[in-house]
N, C-alpha and C. Protein backbone atom coordinates (compact mmCIF):
# COMPACT_ATOMS: atom_id res chain seq x y z
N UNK A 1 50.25 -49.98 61.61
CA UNK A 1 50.46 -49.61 63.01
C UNK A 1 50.48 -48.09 63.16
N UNK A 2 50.96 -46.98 62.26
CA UNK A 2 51.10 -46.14 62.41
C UNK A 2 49.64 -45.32 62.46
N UNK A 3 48.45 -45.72 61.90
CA UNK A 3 47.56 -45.16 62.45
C UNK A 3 46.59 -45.29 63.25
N UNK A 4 47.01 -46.16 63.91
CA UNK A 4 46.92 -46.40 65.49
C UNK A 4 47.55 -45.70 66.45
N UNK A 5 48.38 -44.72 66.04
CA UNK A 5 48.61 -44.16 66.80
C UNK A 5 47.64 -42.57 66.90
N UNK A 6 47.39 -42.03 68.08
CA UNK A 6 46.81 -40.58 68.28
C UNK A 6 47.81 -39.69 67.34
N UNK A 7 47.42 -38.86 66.93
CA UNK A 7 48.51 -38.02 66.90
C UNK A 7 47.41 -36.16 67.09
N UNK A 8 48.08 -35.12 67.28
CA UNK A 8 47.36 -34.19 66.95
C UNK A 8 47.04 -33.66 66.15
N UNK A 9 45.71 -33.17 65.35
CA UNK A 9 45.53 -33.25 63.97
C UNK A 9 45.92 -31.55 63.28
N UNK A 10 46.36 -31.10 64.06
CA UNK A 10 47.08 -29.65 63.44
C UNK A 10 48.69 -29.79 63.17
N UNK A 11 49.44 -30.28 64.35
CA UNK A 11 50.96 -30.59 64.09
C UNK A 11 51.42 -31.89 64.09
N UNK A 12 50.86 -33.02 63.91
CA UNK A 12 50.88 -34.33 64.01
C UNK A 12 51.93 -34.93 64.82
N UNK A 13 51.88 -34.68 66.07
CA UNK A 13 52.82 -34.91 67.26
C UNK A 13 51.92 -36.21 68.15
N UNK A 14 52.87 -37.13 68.23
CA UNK A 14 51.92 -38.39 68.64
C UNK A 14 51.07 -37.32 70.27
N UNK A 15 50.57 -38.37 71.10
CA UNK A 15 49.75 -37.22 72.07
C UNK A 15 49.46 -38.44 73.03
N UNK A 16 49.83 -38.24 74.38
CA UNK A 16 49.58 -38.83 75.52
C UNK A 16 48.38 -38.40 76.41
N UNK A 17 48.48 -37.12 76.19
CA UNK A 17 47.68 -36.06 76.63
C UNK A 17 47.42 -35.31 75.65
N UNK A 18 46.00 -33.86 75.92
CA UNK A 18 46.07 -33.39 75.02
C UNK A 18 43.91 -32.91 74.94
N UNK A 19 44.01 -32.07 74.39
CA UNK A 19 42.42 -32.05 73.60
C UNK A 19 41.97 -33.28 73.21
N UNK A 20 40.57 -33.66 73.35
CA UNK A 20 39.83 -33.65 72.62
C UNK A 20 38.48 -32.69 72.19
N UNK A 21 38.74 -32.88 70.79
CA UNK A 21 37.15 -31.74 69.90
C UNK A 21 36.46 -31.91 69.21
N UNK A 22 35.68 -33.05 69.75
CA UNK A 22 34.81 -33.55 69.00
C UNK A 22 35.07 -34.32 68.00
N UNK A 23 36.15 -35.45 68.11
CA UNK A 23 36.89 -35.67 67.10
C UNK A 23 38.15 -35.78 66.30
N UNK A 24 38.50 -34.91 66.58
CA UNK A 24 39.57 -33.82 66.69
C UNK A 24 40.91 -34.16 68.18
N UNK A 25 42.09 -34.31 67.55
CA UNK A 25 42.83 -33.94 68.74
C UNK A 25 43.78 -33.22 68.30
N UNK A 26 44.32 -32.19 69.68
CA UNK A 26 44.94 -31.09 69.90
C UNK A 26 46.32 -30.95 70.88
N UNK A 27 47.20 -31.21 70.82
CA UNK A 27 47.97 -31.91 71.63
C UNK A 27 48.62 -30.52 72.81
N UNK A 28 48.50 -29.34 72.39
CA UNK A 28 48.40 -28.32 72.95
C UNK A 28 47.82 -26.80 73.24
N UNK A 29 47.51 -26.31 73.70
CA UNK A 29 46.92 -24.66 73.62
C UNK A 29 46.72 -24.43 72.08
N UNK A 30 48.05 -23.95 71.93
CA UNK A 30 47.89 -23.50 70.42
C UNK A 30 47.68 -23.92 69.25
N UNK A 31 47.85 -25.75 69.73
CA UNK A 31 46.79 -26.07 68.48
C UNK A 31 45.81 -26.18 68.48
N UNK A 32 45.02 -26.11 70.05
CA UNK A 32 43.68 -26.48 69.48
C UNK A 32 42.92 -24.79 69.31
N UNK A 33 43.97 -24.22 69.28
CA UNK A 33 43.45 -22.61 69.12
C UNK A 33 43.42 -22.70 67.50
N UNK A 34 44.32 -23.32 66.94
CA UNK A 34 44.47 -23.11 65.31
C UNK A 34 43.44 -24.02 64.81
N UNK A 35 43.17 -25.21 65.50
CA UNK A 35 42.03 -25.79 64.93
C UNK A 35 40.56 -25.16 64.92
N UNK A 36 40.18 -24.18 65.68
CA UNK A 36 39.50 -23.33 66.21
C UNK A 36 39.60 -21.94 65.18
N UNK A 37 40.55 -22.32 64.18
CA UNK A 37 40.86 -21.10 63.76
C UNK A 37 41.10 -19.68 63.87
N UNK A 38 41.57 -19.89 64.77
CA UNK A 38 41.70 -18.69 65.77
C UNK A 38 40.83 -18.09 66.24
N UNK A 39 39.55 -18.67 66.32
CA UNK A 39 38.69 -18.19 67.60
C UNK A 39 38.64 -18.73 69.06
N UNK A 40 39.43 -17.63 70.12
CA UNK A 40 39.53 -18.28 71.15
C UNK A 40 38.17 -17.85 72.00
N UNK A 41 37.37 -17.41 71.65
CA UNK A 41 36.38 -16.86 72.36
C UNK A 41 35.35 -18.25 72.60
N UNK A 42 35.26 -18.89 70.77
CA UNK A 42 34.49 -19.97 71.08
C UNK A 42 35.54 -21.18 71.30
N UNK A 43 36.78 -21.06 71.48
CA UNK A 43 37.33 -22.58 72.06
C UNK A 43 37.16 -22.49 73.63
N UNK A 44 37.21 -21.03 73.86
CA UNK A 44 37.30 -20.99 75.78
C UNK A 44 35.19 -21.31 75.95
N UNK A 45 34.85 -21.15 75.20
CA UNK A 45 33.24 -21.20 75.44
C UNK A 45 32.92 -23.11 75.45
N UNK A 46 33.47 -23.41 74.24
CA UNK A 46 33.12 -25.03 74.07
C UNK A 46 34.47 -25.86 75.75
N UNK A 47 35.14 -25.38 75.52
CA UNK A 47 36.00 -26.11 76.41
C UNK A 47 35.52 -26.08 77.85
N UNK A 48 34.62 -24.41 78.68
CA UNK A 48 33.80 -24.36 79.82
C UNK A 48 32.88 -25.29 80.14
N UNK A 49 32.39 -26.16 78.85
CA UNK A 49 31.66 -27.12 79.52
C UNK A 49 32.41 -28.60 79.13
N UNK A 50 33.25 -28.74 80.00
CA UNK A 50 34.21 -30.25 80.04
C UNK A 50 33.69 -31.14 81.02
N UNK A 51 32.67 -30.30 81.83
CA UNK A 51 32.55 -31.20 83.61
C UNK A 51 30.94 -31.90 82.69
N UNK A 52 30.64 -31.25 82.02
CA UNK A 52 28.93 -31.94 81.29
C UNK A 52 29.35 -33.29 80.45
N UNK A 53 28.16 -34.05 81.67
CA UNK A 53 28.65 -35.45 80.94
C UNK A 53 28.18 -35.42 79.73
N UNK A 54 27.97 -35.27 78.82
CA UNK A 54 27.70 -35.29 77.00
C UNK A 54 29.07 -34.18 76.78
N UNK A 55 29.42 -33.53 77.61
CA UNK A 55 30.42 -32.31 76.24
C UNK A 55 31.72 -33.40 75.32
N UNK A 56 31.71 -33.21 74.18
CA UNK A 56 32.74 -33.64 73.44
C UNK A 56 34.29 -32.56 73.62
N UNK A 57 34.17 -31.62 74.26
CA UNK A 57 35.16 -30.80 73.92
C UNK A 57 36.34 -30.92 75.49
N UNK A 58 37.02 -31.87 76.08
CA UNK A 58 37.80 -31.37 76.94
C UNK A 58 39.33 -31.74 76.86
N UNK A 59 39.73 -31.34 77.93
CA UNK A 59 41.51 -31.87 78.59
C UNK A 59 41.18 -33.56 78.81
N UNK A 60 42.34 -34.17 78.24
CA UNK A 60 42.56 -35.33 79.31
C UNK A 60 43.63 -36.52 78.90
N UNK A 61 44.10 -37.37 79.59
CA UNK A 61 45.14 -38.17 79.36
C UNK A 61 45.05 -39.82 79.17
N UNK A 62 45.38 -40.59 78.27
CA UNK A 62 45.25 -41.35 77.90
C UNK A 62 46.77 -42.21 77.97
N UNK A 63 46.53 -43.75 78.90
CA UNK A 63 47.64 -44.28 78.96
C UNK A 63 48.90 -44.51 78.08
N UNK A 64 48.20 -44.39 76.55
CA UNK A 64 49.47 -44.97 75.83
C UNK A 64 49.24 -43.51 74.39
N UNK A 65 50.30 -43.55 73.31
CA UNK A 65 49.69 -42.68 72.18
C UNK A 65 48.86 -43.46 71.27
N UNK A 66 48.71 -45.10 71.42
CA UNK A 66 47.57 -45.76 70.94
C UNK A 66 46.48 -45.92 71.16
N UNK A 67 45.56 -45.45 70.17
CA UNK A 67 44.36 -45.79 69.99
C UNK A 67 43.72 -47.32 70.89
N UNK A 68 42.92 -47.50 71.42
CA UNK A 68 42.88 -48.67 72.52
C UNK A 68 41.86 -49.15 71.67
């Protein structure tokens, strides 16, 4: 059961909300800045296109911290 749950993959904090990056979840700013490795130039660049239906990179909220 436990990995069914989301969690964020930098501080492993389950996640209701939160990034997704391609994969990847980020449960706040600064982690998905550290997953990014501290390039915020290209996290603010990949994250500008969230409204493109194909982008893998945005904000958003998910009913439960389980995986559906």
């Amino acid at each position: 059961m436990e990995k069914e749950i989301r969690r964020c993959d930098h501080c492993g904090k389950p996640m209701k909300e939160g990034y997704y990056l391609a994969g990847e979840f980020a449960c706040s700013d600064e982690c998905c800045l550290a997953l990014y490795d501290g390039d915020e130039a290209q996290m603010k660049e990949d994250l500008s296109h969230a409204d493109e239906i194909d982008c893998e990179t945005y904000w958003t909220e998910w009913d439960s911290i389980y995986f559906d």
